[in-house]
Protein backbone atom coordinates (compact mmCIF):
# COMPACT_ATOMS: atom_id res chain seq x y z
CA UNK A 1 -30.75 -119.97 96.06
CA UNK A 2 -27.65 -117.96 96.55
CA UNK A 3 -26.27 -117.19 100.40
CA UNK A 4 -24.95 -113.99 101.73
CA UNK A 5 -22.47 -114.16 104.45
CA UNK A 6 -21.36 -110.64 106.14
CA UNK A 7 -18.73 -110.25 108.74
CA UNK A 8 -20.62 -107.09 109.59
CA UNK A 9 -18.35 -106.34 112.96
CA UNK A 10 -15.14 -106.87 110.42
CA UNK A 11 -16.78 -104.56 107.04
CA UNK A 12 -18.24 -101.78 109.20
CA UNK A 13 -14.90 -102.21 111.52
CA UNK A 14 -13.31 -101.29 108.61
CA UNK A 15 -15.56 -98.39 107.42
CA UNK A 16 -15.28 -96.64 110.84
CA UNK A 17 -11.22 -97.12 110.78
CA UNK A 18 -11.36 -95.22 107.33
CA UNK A 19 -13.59 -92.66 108.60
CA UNK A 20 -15.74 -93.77 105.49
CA UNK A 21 -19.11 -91.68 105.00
CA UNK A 22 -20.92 -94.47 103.35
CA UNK A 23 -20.16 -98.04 101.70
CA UNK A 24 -20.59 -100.25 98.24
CA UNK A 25 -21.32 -103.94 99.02
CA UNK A 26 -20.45 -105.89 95.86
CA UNK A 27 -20.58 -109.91 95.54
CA UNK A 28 -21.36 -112.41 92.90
CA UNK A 29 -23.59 -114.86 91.91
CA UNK A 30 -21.88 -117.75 90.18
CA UNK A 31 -25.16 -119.41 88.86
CA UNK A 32 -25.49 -116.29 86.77
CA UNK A 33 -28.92 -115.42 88.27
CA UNK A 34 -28.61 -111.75 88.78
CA UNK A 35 -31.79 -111.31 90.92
CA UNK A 36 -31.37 -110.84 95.18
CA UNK A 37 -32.15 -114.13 96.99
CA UNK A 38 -34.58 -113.48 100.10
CA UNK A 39 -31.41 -113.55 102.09
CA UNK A 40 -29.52 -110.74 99.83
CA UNK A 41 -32.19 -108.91 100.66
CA UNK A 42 -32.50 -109.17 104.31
CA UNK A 43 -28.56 -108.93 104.76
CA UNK A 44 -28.49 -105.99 103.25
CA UNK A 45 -31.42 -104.19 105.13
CA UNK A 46 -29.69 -105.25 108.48
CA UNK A 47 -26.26 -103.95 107.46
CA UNK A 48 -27.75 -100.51 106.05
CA UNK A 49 -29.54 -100.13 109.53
CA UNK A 50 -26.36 -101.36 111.75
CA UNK A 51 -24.54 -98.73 109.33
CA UNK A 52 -27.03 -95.98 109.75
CA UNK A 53 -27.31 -96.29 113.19
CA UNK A 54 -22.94 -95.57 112.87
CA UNK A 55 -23.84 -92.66 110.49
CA UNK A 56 -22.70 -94.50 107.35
CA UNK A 57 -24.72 -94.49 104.44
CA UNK A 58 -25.04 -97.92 102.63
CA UNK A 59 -24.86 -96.46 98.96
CA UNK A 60 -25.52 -99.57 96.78
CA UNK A 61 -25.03 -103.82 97.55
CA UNK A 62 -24.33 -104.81 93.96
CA UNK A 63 -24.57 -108.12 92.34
CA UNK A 64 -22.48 -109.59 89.87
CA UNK A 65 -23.04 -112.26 87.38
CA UNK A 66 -20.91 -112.51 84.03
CA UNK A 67 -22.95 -110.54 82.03
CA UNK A 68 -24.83 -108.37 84.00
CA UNK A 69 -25.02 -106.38 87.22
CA UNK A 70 -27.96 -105.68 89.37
CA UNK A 71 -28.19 -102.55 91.75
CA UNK A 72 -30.66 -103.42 94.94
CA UNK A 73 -30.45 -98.50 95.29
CA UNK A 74 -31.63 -99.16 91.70
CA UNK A 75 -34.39 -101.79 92.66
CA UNK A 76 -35.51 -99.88 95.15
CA UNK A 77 -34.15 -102.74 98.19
CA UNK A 78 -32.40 -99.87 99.78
């Protein structure tokens, strides 16, 4: 099972200093299983409702293998 560790103070630090209207999470999964882990999953709901709450949109958290890509907007996760 894959791990997904967010510096959320640091990323949506960043997105605020930017003025940035929304965001595009992107990381990879080495084992080439392209599927969200549990924790993928609940990461990503946390940091679209810290960014919300900042009035940032979280427009996709992709995931990256080496021959495929998986959307959780497309999956319906977000």
């Amino acid at each position: 099972m894959s791990t997904l560790s967010l510096r959320l103070r640091g990323l949506l630090g960043d997105a605020l200093r930017h003025d940035a209207a929304g965001i595009i999470l992107a990381h990879s999964h080495p084992s080439g299983h392209c599927r969200p882990s549990g924790c993928d999953i609940a990461a990503t709901r946390r940091l679209a409702d810290i960014a919300k709450a900042l009035d940032i949109a979280l427009i996709d958290h992709l995931i990256f293998t080496s021959d495929t890509i998986y959307s959780m907007r497309a999956g319906g996760l977000i």
